[in-house]
N, C-alpha and C. Protein backbone atom coordinates (compact mmCIF):
# COMPACT_ATOMS: atom_id res chain seq x y z
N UNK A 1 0.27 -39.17 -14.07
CA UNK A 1 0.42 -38.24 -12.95
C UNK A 1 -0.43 -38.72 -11.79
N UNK A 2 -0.23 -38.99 -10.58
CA UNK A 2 -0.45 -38.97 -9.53
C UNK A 2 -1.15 -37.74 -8.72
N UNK A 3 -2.71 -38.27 -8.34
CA UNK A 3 -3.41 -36.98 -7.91
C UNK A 3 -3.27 -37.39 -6.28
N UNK A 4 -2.85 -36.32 -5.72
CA UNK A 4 -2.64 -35.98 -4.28
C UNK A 4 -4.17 -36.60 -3.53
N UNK A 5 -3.27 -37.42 -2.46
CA UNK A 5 -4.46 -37.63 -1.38
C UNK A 5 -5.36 -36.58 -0.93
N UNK A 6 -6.77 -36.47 -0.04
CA UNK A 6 -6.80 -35.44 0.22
C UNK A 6 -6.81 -35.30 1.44
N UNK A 7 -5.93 -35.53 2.24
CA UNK A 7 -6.20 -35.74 3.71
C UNK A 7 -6.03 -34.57 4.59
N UNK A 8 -6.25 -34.21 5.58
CA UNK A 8 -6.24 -33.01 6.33
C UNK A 8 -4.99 -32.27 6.48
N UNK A 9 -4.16 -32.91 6.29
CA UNK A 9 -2.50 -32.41 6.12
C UNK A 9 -2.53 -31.68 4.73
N UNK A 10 -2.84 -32.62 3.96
CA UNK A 10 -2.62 -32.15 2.20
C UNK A 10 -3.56 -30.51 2.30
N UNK A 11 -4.61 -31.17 2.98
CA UNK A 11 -5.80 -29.80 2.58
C UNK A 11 -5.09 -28.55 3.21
N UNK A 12 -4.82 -28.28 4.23
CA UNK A 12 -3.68 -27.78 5.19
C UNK A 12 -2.83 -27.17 4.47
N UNK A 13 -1.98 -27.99 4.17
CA UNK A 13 -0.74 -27.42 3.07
C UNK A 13 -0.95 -26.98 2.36
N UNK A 14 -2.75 -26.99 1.26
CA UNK A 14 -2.97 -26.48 0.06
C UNK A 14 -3.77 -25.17 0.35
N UNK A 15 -3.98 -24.97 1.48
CA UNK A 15 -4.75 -23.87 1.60
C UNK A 15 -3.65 -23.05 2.64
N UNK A 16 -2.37 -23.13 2.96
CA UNK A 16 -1.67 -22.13 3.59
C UNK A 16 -0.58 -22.21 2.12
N UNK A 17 -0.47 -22.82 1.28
CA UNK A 17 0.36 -21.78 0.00
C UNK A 17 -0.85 -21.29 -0.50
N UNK A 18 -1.87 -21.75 -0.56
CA UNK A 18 -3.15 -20.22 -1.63
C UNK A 18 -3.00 -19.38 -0.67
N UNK A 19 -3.18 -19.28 0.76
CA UNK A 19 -3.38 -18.03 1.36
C UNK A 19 -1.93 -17.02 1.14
N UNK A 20 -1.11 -17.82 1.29
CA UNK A 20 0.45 -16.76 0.87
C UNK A 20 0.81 -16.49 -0.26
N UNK A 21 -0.40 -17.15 -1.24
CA UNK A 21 0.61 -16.87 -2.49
C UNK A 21 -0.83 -15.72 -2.88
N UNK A 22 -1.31 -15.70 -2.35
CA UNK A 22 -2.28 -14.57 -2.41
C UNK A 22 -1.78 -13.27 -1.59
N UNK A 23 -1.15 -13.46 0.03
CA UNK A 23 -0.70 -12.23 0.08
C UNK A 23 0.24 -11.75 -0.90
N UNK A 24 1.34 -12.45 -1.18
CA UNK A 24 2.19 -11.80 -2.20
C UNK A 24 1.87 -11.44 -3.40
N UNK A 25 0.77 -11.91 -4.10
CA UNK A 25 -0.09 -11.29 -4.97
C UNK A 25 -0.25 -9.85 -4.70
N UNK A 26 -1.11 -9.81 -3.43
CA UNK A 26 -1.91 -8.44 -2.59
C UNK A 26 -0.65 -7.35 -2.85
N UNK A 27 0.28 -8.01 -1.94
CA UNK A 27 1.45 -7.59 -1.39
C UNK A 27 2.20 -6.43 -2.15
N UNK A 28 2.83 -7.67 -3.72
CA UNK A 28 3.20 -6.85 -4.64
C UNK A 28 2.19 -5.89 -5.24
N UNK A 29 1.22 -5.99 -5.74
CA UNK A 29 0.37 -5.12 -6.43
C UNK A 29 0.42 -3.35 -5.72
N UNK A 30 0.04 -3.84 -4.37
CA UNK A 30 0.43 -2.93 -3.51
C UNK A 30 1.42 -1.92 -3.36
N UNK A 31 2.46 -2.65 -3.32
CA UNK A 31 4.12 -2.17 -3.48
C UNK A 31 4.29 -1.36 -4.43
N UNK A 32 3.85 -1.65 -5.89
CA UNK A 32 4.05 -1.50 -7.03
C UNK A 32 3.09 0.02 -7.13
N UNK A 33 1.85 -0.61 -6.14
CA UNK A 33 0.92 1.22 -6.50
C UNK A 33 1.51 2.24 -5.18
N UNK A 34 2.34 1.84 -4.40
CA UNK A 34 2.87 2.76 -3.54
C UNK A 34 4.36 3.06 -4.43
N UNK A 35 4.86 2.89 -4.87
CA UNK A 35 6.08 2.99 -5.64
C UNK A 35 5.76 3.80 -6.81
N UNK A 36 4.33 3.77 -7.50
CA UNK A 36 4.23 4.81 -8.76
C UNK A 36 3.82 5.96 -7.83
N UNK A 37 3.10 6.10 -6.20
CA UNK A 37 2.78 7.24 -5.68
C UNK A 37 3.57 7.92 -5.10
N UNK A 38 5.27 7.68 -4.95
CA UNK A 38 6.18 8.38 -4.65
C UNK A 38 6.68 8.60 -6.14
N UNK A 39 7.24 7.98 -6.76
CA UNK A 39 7.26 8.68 -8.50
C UNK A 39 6.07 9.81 -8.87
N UNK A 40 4.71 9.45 -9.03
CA UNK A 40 4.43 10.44 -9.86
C UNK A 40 3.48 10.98 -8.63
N UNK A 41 3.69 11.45 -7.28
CA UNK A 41 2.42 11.95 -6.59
C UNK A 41 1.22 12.66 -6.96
N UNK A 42 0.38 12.76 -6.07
CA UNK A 42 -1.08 12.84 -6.20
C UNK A 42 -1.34 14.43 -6.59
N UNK A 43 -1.16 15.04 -7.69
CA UNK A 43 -1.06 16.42 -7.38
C UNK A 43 -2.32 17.61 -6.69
N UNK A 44 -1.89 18.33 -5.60
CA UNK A 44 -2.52 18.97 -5.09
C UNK A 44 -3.57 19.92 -5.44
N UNK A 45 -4.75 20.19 -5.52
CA UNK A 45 -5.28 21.30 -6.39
C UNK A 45 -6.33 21.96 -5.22
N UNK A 46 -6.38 23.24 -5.54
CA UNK A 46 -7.12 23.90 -4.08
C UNK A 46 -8.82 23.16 -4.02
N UNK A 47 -9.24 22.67 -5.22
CA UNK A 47 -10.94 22.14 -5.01
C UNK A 47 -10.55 20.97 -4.64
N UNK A 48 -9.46 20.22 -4.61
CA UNK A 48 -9.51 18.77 -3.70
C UNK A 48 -9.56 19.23 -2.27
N UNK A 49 -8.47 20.59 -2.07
CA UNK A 49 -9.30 20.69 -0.44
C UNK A 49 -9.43 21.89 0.19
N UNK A 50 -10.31 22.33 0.21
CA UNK A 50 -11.01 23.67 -0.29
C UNK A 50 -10.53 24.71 1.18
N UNK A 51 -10.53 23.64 2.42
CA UNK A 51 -10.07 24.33 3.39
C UNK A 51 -8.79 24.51 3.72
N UNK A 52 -7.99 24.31 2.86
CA UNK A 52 -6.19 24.58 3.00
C UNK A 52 -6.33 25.74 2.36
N UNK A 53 -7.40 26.43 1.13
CA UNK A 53 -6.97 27.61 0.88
C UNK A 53 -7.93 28.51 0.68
N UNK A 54 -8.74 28.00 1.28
CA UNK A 54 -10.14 29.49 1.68
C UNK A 54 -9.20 30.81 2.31
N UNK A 55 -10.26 31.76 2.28
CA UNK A 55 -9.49 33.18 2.87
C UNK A 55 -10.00 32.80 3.99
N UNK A 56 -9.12 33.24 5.20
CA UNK A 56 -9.17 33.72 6.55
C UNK A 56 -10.31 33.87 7.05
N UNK A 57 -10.90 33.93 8.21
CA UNK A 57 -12.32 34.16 8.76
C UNK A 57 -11.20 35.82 9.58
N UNK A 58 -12.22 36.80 9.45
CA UNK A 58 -11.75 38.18 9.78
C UNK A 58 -13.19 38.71 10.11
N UNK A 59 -13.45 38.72 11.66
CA UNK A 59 -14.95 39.36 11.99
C UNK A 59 -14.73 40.79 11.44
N UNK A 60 -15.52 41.54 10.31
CA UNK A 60 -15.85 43.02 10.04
C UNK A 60 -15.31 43.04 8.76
N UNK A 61 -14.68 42.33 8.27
CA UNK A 61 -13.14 42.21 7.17
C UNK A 61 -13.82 41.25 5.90
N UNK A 62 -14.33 41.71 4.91
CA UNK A 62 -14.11 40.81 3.78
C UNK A 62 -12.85 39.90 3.37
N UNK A 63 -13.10 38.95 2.76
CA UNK A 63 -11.49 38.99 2.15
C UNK A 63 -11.08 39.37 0.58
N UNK A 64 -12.13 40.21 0.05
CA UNK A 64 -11.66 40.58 -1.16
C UNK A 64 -11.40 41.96 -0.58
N UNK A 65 -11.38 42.42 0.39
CA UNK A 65 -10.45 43.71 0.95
C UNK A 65 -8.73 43.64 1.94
N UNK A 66 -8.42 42.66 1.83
CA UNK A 66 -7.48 41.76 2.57
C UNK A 66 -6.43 43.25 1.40
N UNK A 67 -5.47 43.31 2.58
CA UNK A 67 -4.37 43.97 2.12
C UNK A 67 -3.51 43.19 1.91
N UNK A 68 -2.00 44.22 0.69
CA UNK A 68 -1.47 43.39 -0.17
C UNK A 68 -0.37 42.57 1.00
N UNK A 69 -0.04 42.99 1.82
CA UNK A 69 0.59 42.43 2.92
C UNK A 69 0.08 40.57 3.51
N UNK A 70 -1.55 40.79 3.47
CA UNK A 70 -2.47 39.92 4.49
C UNK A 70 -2.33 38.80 2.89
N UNK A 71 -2.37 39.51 1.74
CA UNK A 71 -3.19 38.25 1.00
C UNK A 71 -1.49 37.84 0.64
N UNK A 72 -0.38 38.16 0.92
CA UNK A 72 0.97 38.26 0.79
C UNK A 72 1.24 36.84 1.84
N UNK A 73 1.02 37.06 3.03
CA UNK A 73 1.12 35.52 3.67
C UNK A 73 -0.14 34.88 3.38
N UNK A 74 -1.34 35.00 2.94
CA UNK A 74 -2.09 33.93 2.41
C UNK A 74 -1.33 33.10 1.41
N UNK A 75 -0.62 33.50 0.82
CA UNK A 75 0.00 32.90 -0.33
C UNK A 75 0.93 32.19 0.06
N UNK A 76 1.39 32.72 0.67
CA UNK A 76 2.62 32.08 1.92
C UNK A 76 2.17 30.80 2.38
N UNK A 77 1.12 30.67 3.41
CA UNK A 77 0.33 29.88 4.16
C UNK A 77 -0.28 28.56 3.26
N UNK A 78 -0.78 29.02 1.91
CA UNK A 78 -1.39 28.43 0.72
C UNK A 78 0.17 27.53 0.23
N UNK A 79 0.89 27.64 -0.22
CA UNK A 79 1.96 27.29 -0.45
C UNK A 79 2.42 26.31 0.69
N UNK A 80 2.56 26.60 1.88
CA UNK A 80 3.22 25.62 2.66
C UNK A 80 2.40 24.55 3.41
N UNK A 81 0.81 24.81 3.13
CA UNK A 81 0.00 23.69 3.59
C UNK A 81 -0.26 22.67 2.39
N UNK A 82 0.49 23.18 0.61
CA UNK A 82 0.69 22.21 -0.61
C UNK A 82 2.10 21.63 -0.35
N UNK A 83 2.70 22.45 0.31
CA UNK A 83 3.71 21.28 0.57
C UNK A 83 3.84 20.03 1.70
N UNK A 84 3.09 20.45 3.12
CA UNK A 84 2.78 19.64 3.56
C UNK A 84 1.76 17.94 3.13
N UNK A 85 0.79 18.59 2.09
CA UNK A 85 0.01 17.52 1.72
C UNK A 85 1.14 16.75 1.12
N UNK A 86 2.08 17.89 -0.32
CA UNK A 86 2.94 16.72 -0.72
C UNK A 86 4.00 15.18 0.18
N UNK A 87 4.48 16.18 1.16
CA UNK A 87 5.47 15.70 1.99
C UNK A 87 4.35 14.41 2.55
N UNK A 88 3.41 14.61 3.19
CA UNK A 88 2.23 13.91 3.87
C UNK A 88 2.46 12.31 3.17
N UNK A 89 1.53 12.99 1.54
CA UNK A 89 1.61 12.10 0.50
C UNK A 89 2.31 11.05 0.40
N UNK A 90 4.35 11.48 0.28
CA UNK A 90 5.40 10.86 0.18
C UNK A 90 5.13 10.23 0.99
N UNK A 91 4.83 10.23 2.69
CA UNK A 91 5.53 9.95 3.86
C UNK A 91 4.68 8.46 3.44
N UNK A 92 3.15 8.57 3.61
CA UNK A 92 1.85 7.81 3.67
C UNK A 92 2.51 6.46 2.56
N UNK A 93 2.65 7.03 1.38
CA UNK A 93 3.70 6.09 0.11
C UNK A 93 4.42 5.21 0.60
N UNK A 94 5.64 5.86 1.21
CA UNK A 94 6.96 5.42 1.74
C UNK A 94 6.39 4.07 2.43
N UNK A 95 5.65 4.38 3.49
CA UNK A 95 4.70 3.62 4.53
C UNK A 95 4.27 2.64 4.09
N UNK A 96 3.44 2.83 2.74
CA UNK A 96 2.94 1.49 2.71
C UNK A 96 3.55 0.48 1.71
N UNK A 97 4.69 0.74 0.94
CA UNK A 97 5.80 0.19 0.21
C UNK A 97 6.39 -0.61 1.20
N UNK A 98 7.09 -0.11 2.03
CA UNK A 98 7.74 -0.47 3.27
C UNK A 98 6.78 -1.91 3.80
N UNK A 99 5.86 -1.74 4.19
CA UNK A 99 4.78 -2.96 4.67
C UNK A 99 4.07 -3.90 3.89
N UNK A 100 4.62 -3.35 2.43
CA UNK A 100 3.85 -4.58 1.32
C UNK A 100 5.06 -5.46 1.53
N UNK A 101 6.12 -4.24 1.24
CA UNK A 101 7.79 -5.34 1.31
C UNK A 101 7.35 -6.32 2.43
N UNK A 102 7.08 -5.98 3.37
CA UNK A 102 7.45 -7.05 4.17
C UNK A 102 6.10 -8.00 4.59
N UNK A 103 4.99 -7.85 4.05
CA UNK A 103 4.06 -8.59 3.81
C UNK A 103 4.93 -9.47 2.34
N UNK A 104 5.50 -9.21 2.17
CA UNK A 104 5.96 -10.07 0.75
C UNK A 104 7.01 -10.74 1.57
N UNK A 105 7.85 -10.53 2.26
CA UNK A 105 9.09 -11.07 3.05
C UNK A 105 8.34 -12.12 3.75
N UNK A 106 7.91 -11.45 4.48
CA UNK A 106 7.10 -12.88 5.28
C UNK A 106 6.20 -13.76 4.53
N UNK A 107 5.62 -13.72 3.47
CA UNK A 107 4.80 -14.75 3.03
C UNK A 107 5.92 -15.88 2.10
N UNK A 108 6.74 -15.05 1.59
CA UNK A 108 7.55 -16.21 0.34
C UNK A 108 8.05 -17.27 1.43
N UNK A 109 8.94 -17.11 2.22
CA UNK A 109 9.12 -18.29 2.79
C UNK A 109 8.50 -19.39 3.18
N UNK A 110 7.28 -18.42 3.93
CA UNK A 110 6.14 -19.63 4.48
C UNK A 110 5.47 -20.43 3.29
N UNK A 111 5.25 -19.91 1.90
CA UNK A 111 4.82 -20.19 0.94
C UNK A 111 5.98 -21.62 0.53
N UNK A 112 7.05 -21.05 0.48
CA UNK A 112 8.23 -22.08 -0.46
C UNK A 112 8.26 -23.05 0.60
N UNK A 113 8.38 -22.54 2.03
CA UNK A 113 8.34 -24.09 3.13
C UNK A 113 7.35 -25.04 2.88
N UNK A 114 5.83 -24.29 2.66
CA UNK A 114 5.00 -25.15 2.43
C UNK A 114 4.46 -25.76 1.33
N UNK A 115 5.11 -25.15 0.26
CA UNK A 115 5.02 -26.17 -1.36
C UNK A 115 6.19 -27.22 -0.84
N UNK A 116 7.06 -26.96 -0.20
CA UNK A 116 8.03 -28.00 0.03
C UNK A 116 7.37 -28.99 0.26
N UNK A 117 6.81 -29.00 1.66
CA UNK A 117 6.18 -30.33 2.02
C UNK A 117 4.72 -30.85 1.45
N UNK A 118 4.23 -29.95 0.40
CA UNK A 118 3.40 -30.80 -0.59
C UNK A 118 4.30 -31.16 -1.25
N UNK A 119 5.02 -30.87 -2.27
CA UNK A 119 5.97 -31.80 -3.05
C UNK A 119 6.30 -32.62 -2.48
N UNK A 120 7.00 -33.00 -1.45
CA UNK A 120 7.83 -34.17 -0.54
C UNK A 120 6.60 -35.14 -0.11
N UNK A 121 4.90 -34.83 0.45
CA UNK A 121 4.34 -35.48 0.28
C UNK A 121 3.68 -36.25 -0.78
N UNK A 122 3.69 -35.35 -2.24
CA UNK A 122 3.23 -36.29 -3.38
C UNK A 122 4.06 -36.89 -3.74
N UNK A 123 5.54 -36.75 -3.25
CA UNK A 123 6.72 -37.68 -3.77
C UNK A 123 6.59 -38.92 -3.03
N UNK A 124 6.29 -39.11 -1.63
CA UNK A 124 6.37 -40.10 -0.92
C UNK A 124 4.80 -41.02 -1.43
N UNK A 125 3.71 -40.17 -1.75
CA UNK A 125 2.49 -41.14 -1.99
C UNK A 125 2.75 -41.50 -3.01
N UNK A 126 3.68 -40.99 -4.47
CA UNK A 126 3.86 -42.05 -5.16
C UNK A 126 5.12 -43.26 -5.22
N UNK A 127 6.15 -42.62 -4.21
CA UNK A 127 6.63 -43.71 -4.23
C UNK A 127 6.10 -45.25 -3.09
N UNK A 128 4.62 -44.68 -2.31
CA UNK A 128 4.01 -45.70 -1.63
C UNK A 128 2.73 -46.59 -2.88
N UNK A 129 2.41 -45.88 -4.17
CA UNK A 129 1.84 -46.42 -4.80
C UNK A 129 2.65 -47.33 -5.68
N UNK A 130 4.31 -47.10 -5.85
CA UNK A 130 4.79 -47.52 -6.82
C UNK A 130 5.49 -49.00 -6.58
């Protein structure tokens, strides 16, 4: 086997396929943990965020005196700021699936162009040794 020159071209070529074959590494891993976070999302619980479902600020008004009406859209309100986080969640997911994809789109090529021309250069240095 024939060990590659190391000349500034070679070094060049060998360090722009590690850098791409590392984003697509990044890339997919990525993809793959935004893809289980639209499958199984992050589920919501009121102590992850304590201010989506505290009671109301009411100057004079407790809120363990809140009528059945008031704590009637609290529940309401509580409910549709868990669906917003969910929806949020999805959207944030979607987002970054979308941008691994194409952190992966753009690196394979540049990657396969540039193993090309290391191969084509260790082909030519051995057929200049041979």
């Amino acid at each position: 086997m024939l060990k590659p020159s190391w000349t500034v071209r070679n070094i060049y070529l060998y360090l722009v396929c590690f850098t791409t074959l590392i984003m697509m590494v990044v890339g997919t891993v990525q993809a793959f943990d935004a893809a289980y976070g639209l499958v199984f999302p992050a589920p919501v619980r009121p102590e992850m965020f304590p201010e989506m479902f505290k009671e109301p600020y009411q100057p004079g008004k407790e809120a363990a005196n809140l009528t059945p009406e008031e704590k009637a859209k609290e529940e309401v309100r509580a409910k549709a700021n868990q669906e917003f986080q969910i929806k949020q969640n999805r959207y944030f997911a979607t987002k970054r699936l979308f941008e691994n994809g194409v952190l992966i789109l753009v690196a394979l090529p540049l990657y396969l162009y540039h193993w090309r021309l290391v191969k084509k250069s260790v082909e030519e240095e051995k057929q200049m040794k041979e």
